[in-house]
Structures are given as structure tokens and as C-alpha cells.
C-alpha atoms as a PDB file:
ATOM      1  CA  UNK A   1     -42.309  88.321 -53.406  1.00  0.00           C
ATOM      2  CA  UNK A   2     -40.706  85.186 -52.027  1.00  0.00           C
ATOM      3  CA  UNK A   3     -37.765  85.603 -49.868  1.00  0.00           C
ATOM      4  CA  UNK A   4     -34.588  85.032 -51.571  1.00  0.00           C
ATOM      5  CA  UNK A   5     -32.357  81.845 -50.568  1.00  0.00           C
ATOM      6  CA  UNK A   6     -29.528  82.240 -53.116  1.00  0.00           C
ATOM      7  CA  UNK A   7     -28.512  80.272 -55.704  1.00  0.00           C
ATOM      8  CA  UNK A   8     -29.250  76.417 -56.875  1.00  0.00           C
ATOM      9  CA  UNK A   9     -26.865  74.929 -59.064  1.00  0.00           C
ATOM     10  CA  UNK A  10     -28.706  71.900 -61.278  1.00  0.00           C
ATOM     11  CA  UNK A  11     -27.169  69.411 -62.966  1.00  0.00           C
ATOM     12  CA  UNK A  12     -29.035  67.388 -65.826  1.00  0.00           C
ATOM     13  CA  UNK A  13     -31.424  70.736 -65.536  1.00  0.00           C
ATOM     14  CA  UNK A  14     -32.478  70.905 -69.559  1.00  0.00           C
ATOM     15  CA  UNK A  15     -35.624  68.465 -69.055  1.00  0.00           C
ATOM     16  CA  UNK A  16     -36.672  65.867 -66.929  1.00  0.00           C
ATOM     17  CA  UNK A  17     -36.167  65.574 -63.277  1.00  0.00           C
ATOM     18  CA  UNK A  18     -34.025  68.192 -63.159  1.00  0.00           C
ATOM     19  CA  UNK A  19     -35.962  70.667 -65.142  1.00  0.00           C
ATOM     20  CA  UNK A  20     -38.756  70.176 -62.370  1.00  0.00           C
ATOM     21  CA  UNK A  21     -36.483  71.354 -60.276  1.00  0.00           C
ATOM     22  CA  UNK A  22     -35.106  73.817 -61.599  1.00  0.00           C
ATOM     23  CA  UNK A  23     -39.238  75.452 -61.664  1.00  0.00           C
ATOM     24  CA  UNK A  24     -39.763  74.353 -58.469  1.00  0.00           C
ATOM     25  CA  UNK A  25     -36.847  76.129 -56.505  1.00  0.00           C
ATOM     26  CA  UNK A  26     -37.200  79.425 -58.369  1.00  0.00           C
ATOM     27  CA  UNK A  27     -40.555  79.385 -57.118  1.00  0.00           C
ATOM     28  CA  UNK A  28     -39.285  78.781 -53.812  1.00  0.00           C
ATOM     29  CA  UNK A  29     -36.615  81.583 -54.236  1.00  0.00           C
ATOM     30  CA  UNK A  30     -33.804  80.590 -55.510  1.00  0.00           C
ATOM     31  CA  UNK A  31     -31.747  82.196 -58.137  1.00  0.00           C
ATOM     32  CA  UNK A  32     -30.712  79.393 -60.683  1.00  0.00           C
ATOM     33  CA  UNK A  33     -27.561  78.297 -62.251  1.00  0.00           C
ATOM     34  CA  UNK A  34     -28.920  75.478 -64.929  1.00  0.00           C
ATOM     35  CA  UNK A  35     -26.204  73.215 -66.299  1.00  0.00           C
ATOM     36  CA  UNK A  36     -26.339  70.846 -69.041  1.00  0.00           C
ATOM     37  CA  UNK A  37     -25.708  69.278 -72.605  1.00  0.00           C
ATOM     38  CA  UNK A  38     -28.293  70.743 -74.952  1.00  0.00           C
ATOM     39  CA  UNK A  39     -27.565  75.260 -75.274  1.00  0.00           C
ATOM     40  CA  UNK A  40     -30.866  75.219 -76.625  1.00  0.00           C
ATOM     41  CA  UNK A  41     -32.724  73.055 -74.288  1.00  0.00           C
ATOM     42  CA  UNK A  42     -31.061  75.269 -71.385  1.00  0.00           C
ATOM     43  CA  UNK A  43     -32.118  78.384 -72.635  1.00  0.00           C
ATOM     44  CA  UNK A  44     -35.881  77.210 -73.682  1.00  0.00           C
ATOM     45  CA  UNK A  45     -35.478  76.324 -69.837  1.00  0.00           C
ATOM     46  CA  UNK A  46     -34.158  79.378 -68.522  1.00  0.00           C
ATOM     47  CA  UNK A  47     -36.271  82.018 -70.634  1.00  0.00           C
ATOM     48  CA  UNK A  48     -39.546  79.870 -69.538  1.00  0.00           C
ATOM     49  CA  UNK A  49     -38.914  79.678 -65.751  1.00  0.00           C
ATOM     50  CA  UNK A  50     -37.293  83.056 -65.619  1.00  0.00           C
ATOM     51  CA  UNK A  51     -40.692  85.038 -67.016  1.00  0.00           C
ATOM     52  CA  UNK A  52     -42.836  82.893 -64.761  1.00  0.00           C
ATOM     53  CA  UNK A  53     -41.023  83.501 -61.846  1.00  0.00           C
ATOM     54  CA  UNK A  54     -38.707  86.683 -61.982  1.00  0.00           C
ATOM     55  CA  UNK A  55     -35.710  84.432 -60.976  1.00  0.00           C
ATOM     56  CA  UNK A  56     -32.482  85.194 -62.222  1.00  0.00           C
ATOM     57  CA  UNK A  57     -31.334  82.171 -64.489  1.00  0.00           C
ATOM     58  CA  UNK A  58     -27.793  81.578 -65.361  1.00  0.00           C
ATOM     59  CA  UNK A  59     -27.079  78.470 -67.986  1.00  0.00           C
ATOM     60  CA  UNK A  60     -24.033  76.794 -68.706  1.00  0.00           C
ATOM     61  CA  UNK A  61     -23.357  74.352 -71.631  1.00  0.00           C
ATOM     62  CA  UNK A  62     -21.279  71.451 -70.049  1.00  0.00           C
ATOM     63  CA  UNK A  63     -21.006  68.067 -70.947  1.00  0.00           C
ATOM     64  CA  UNK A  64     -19.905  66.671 -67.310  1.00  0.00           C
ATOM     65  CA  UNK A  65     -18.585  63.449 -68.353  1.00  0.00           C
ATOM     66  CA  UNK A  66     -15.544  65.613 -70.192  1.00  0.00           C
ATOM     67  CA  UNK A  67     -13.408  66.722 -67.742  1.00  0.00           C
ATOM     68  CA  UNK A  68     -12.626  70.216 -69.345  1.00  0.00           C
ATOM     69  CA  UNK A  69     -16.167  70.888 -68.494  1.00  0.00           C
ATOM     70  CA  UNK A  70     -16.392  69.178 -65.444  1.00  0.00           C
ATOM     71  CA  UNK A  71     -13.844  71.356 -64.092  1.00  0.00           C
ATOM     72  CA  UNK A  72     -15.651  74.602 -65.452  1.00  0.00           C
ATOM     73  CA  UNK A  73     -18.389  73.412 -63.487  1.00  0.00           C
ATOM     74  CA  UNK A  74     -16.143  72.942 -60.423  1.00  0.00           C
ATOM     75  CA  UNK A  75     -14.526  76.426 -60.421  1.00  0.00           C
ATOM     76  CA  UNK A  76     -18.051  77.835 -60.564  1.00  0.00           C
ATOM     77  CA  UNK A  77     -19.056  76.169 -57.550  1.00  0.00           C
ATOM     78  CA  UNK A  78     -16.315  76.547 -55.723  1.00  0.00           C
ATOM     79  CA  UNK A  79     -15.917  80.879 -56.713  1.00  0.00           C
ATOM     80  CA  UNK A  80     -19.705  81.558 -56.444  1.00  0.00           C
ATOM     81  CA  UNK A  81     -20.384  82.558 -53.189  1.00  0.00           C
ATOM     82  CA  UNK A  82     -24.430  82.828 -53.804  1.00  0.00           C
ATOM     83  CA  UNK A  83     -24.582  79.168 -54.235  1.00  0.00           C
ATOM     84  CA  UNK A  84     -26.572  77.815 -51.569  1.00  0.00           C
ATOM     85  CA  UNK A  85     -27.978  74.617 -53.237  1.00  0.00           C
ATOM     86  CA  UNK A  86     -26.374  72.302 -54.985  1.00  0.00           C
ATOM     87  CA  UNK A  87     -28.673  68.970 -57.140  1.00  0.00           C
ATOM     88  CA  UNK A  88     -26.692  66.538 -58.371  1.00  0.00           C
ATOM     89  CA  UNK A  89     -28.953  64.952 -61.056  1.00  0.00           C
ATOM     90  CA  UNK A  90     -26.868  64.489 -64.198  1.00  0.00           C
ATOM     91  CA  UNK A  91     -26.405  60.346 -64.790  1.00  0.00           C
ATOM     92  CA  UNK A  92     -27.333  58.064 -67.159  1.00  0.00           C
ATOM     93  CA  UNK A  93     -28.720  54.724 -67.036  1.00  0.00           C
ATOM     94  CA  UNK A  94     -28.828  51.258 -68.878  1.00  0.00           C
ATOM     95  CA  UNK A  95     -30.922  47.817 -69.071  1.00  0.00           C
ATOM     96  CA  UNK A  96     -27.963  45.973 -70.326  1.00  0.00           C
ATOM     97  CA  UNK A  97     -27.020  42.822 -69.193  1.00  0.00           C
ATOM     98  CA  UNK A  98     -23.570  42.288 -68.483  1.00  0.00           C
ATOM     99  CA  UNK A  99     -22.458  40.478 -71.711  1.00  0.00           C
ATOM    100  CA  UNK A 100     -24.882  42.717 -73.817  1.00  0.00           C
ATOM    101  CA  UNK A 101     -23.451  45.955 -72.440  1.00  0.00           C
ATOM    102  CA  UNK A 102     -20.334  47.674 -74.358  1.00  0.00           C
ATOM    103  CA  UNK A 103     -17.632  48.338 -71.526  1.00  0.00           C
ATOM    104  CA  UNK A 104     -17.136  52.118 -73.032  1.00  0.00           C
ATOM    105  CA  UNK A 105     -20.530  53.195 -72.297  1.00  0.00           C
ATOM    106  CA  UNK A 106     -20.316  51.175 -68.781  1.00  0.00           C
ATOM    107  CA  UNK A 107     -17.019  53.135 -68.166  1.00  0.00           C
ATOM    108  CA  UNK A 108     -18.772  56.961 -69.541  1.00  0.00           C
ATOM    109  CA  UNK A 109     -21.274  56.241 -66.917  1.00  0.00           C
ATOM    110  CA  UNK A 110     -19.324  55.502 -64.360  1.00  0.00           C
ATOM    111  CA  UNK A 111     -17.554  59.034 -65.357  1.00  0.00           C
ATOM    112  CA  UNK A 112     -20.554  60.874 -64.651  1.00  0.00           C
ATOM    113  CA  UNK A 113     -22.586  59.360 -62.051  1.00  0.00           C
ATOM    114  CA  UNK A 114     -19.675  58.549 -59.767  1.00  0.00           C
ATOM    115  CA  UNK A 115     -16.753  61.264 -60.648  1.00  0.00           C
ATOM    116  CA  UNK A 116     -19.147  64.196 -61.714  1.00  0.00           C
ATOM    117  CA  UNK A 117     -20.876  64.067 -58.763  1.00  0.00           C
ATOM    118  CA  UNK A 118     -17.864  63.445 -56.239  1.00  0.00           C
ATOM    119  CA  UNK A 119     -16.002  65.973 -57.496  1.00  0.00           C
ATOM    120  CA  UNK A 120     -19.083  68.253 -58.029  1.00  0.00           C
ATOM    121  CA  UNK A 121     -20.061  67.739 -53.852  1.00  0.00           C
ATOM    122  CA  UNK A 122     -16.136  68.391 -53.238  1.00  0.00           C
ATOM    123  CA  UNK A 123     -16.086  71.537 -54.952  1.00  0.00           C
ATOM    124  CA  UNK A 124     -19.273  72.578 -52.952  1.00  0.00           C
ATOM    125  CA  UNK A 125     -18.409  71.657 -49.503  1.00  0.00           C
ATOM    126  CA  UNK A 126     -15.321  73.582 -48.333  1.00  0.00           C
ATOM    127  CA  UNK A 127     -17.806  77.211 -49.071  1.00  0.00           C
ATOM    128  CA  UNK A 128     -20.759  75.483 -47.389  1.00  0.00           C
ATOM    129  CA  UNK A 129     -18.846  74.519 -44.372  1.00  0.00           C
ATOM    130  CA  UNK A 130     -17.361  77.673 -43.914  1.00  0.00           C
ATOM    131  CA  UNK A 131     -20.214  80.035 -43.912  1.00  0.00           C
ATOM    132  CA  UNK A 132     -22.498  77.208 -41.822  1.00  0.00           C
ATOM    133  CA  UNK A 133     -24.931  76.790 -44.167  1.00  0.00           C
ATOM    134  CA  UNK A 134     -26.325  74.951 -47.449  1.00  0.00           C
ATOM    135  CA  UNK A 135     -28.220  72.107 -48.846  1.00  0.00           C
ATOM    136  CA  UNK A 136     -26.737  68.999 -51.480  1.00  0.00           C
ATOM    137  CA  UNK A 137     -29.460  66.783 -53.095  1.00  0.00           C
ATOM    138  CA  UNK A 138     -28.266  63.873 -54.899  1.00  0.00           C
ATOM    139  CA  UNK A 139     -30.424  61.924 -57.086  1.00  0.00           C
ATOM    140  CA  UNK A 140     -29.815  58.150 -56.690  1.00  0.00           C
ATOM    141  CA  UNK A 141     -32.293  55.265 -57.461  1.00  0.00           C
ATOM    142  CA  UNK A 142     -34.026  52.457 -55.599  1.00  0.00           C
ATOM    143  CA  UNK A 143     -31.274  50.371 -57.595  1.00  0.00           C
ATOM    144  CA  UNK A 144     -29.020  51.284 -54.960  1.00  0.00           C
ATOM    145  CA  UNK A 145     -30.480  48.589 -52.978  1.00  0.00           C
ATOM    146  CA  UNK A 146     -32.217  45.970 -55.337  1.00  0.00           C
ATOM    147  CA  UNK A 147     -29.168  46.383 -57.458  1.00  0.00           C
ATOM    148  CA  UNK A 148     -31.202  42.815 -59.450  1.00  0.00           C
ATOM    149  CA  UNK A 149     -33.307  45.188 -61.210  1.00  0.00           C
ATOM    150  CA  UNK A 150     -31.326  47.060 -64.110  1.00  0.00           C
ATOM    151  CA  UNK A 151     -27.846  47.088 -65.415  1.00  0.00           C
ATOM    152  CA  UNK A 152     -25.303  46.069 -62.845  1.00  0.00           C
ATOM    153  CA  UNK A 153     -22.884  48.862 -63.552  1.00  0.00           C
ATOM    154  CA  UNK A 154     -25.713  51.550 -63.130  1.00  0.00           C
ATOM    155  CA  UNK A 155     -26.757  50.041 -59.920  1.00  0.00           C
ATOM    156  CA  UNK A 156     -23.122  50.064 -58.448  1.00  0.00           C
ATOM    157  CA  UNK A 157     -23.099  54.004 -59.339  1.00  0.00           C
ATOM    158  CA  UNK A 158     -26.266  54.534 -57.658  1.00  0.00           C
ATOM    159  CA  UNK A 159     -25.500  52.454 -54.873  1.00  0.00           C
ATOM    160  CA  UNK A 160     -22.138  54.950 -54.527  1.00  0.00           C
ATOM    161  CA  UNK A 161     -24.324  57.757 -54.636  1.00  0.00           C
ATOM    162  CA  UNK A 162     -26.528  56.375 -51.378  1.00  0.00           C
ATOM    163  CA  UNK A 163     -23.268  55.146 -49.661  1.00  0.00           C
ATOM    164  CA  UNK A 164     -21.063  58.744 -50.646  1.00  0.00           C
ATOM    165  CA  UNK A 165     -24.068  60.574 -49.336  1.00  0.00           C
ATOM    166  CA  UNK A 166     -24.853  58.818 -45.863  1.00  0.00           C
ATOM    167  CA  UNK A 167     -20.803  58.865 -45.199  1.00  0.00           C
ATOM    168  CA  UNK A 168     -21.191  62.781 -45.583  1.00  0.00           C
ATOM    169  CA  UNK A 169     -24.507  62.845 -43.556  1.00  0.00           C
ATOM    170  CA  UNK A 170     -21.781  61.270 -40.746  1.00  0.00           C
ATOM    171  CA  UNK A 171     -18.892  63.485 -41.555  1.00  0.00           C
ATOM    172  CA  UNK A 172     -21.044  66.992 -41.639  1.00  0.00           C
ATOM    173  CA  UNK A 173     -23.277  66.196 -39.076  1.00  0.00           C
ATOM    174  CA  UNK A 174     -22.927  69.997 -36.900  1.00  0.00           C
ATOM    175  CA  UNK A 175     -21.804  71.795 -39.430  1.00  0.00           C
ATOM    176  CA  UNK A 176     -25.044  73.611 -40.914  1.00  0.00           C
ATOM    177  CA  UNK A 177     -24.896  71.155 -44.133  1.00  0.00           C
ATOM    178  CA  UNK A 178     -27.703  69.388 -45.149  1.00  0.00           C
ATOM    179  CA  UNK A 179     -26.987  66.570 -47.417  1.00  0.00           C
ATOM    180  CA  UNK A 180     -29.763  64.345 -48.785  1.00  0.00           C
ATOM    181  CA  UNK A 181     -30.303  61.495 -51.172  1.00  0.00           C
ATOM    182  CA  UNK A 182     -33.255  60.835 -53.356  1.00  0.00           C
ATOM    183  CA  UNK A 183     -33.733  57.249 -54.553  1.00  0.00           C
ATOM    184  CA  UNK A 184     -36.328  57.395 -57.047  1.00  0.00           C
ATOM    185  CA  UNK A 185     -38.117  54.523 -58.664  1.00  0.00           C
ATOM    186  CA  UNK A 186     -39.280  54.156 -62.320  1.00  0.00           C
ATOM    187  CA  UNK A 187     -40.210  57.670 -63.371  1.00  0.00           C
ATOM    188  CA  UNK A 188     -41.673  58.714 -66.290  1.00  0.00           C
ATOM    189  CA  UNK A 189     -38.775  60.485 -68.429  1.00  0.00           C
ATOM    190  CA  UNK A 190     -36.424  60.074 -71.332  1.00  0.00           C
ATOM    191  CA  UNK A 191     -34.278  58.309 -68.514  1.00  0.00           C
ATOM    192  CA  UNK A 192     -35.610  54.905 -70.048  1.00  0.00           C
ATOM    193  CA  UNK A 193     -35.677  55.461 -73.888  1.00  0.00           C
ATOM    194  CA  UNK A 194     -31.756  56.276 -73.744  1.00  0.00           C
ATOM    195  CA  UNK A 195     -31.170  53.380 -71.182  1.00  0.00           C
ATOM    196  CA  UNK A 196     -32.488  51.135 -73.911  1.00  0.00           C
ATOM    197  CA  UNK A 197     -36.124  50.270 -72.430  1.00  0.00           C
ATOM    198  CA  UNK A 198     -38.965  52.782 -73.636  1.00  0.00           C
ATOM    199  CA  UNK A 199     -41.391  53.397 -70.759  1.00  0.00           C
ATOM    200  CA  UNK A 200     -44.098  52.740 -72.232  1.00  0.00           C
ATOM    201  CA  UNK A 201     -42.761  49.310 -72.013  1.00  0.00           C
ATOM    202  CA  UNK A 202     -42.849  49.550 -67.957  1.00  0.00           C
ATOM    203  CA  UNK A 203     -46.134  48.486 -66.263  1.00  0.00           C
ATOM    204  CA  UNK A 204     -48.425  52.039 -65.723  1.00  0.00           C
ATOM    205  CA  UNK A 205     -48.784  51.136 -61.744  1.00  0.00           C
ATOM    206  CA  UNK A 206     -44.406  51.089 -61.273  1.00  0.00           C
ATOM    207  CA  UNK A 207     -43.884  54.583 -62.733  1.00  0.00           C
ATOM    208  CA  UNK A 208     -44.318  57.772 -61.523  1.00  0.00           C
ATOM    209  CA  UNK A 209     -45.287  61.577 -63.029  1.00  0.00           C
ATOM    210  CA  UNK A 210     -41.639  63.224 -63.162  1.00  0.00           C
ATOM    211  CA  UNK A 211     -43.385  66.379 -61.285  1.00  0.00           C
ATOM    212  CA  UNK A 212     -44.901  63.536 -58.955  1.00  0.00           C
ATOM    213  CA  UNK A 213     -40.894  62.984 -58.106  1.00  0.00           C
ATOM    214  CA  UNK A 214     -39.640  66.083 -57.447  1.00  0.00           C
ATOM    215  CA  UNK A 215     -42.465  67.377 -55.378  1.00  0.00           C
ATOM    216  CA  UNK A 216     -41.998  64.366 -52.874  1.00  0.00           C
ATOM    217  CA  UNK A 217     -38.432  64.569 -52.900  1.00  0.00           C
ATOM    218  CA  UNK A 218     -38.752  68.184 -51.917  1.00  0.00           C
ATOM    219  CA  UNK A 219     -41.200  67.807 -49.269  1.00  0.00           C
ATOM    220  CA  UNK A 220     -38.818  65.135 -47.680  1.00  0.00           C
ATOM    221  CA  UNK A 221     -36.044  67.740 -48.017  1.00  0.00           C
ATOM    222  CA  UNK A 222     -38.204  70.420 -46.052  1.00  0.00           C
ATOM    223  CA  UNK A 223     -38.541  67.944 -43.183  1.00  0.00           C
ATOM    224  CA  UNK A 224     -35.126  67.015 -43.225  1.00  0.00           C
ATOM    225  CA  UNK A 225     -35.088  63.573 -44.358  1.00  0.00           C
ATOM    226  CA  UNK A 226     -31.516  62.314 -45.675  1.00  0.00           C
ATOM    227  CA  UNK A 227     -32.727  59.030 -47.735  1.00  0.00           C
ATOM    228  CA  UNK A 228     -35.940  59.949 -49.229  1.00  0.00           C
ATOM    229  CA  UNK A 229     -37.470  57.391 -51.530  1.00  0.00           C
ATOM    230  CA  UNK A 230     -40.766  58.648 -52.759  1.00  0.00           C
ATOM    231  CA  UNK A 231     -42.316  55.376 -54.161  1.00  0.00           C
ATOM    232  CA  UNK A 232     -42.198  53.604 -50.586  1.00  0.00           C
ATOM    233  CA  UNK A 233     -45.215  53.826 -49.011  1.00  0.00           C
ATOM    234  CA  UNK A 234     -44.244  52.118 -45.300  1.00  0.00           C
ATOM    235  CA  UNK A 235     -41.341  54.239 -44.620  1.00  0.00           C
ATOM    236  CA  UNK A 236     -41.068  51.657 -41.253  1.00  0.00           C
ATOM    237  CA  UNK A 237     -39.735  49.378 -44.067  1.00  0.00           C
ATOM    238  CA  UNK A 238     -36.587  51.557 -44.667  1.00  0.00           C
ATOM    239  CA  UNK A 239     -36.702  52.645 -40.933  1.00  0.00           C
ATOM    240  CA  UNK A 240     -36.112  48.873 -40.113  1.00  0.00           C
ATOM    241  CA  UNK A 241     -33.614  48.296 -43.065  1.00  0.00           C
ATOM    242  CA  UNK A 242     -31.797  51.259 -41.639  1.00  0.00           C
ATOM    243  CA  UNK A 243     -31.945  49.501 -38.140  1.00  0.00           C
ATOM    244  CA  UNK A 244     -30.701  46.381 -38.874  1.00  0.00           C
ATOM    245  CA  UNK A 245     -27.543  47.752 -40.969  1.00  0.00           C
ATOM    246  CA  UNK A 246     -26.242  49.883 -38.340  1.00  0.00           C
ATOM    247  CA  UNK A 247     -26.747  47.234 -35.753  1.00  0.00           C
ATOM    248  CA  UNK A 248     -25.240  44.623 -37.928  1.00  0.00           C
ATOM    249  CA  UNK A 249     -22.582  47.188 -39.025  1.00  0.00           C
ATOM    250  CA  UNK A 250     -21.012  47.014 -35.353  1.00  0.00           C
ATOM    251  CA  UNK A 251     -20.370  43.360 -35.823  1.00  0.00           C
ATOM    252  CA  UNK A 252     -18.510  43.357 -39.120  1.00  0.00           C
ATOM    253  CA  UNK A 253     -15.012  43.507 -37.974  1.00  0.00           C
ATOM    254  CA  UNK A 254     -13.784  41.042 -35.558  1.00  0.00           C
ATOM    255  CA  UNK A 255     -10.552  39.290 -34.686  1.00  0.00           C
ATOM    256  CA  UNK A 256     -11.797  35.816 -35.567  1.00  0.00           C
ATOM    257  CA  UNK A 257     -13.731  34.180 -38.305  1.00  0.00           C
ATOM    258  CA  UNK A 258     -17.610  33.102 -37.580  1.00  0.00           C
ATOM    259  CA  UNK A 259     -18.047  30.062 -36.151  1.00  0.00           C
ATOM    260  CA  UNK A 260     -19.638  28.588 -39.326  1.00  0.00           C
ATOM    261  CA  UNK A 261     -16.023  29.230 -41.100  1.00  0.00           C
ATOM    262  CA  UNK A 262     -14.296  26.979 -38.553  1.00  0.00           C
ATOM    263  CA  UNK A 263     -12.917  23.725 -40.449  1.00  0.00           C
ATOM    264  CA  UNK A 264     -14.633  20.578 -39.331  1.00  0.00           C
ATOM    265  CA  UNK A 265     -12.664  17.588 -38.335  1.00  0.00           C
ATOM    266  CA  UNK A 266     -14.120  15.333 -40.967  1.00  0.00           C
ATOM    267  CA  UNK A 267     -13.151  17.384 -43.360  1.00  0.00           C
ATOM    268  CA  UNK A 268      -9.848  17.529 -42.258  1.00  0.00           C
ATOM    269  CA  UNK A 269      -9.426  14.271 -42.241  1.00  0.00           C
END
């Protein structure tokens, strides 16, 4: 039997990405804590990867964008000393342009895939850092940095998600934590038909097999990556991006302006 490892706590775990994982770590050895929307979806979910594996699978209903249940979520997290793992992979996406998109759906989305998962990570931490140990996967998107390609306000909470995660990859390094970001690119779920573009409607040779996805992303997480992007094949691109931003990051705050903000005299004049 495969050795136990505890206890993985998945958000957005009824179908999907999450789903995936949700197989894939109780084959690995987790026990499972699913968490999402649908009752019905969960427990489909649960009874089908509990038979196939033997895993013990634990569901919550929670709709993380209300805070009631966001804070049920918390408490469990925070109280449940088997969890080991922790996948942030609730969110929700759009295709909206700016003067298209309703500013109460921006704002609900904002809700989950910046707050949910902050306060989700926060509730995880202070257990993780105390007994040395445990892993947090958080599921951003390649938006994060060509924020051009889908709705602005989706690609600002993504782009928290890869900035909240490297900060912590700072702040934890020593401590037996493990935190790492997955930055998927167009993937073959419902993702799209609920962000207002069917897939089908996505050239074949951009999008990837969900299962595709998770198996990379877990493969990085194995070897320890902290960004993992799945769809870049020339990982000496992202090296190099990497590179120049942390060079470039030690010249952002000086005592006087760049030269090319210095008034010319002609214009003075």
C-alpha cells in the first residue's frame, strides 16, 4: 500500500483541474478533504476516488466566495492537524472586456481568487510552520504575465496569485514549507464555457488535456520547482525572465529620478 502523507485539502475539487487532483494525490497517499459548490458533484467525486484508491475522502459543501463558508473552510485548516497539503484551485475566469464586463461579477472574482486564497494560505501556514513541514500549490495562469490575453480583472488576480506566492517562497524559505505556483495555459475544462468563450472556440494546438495539467504540475512539484508553467517548452525563457526581474528589481528604488525624467532647458524655456 502506498505510504501515507496525510491529508490534501482541494479547493474547486468537484471536476476539472482540481478533480485531477484530487485522484492523483490519493493515489500518491494522501487522505483527501474535497471542497466545493456542487454536494452532489463532491460526493460522485469522493465515492469514485475513494473505491479506487482506499483513501479516506472527506467533502465539504462551501461556496468560498461567501464568507460564512470561507471561514468554515478556514477553521478546518487551521484545527486539522493531518493536513499536510493544501491546492488552492477554486477561481473563476472571464473574456470580458472592460466596458463589456459587469463590475459585480469583476468584484465576486476578485472575492475568490484573491481573498479565498489569501486567507485560505493564512489559515494553513501558522500549523505548517510549526511542525516543519507541508506543501501549498496555487493554481495561477500564464495571464499573470501576458495579462493582454483575457479579462483584465482576471489577469490582475492571477498575477496576485504569482506575486503572493513568490513573496512567501522569500518569507518561508528554511522553514520546511514548500510553496509553489502553477500557471497554466488554456486547458481544456468548463473554465472557458463559464468565462464566456466555449473551448471549442480556442485553436486545438493552445489547449491542453486537463489530466495533461495536473500531471506536469505535479512532476514540477516533486522536483521542487516554485513557478511551474507546464505549456512552456524552453524553461531558459522563464529562467531568463526570472533573471532579468531580480536584477532589475535592485534598481527600482533610488534617490533621484532617471536621467531621461530630467527637464530639458528648451522646454523650460
Amino acid at each position: 500500500m502506498t505510504e501515507a502523507k496525510g491529508t490534501a485539502l482541494i479547493t474547486g475539487a468537484s471536476s476539472g483541474i482540481g478533480a485531477i487532483y484530487a485522484d492523483r494525490l490519493a493515489r500518491q497517499g494522501y487522505d483527501l478533504i474535497l471542497v466545493a459548490r456542487s454536494a452532489d458533484k463532491l460526493d460522485q467525486a469522493a465515492r469514485t476516488i475513494g473505491d479506487a484508491t482506499g483513501r479516506s475522502v472527506d467533502t465539504i459543501a462551501a461556496d468560498l466566495a461567501d464568507p460564512a463558508d470561507l471561514r468554515r473552510i478556514e477553521a478546518r485548516l487551521t484545527n486539522d492537524r493531518s493536513i499536510t497539503l493544501l491546492v488552492n484551485n477554486a477561481g473563476t475566469g472571464s473574456t470580458a472586456k472592460a466596458l463589456d464586463a459587469a463590475v459585480d461579477t469583476m468584484s465576486k472574482m476578485v472575492s475568490l481568487n484573491v481573498e479565498a486564497l489569501m486567507r485560505l494560505t493564512y489559515a494553513a501556514l501558522p500549523a505548517f510552520v510549526a511542525r516543519g513541514h507541508g506543501t501549498i500549490v496555487n493554481i495561477a495562469s500564464i495571464v499573470a504575465v501576458a495579462p493582454e490575453l483575457l479579462n483584465g480583472t482576471y489577469g490582475g488576480t492571477k498575477a496576485f496569485v504569482l506575486a503572493f506566492s513568490q513573496n512567501l517562497q522569500y518569507e518561508l524559505e528554511g522553514t520546511g514549507v514548500h510553496v509553489q505556483v502553477v500557471l497554466p495555459g488554456a486547458t481544456a475544462t468548463d473554465f472557458w464555457e463559464v468565462a464566456g468563450t466555449p473551448v471549442d472556440h480556442l485553436p486545438g494546438e493552445i489547449v491542453m488535456r486537463a489530466d495533461d495539467l495536473v500531471d506536469a504540475a505535479l512532476i514540477g512539484l516533486a522536483r521542487g520547482e516554485r513557478v511551474t508553467i507546464p505549456s512552456l517548452h524552453d524553461v531558459a525563457r522563464w529562467d531568463a525572465f526570472e533573471a532579468d526581474r531580480q536584477t532589475m528589481a535592485g534598481e527600482l528604488s533610488t534617490s533621484t529620478p532617471g536621467a531621461r525624467y530630467r527637464a530639458d532647458e528648451e522646454v523650460l524655456s
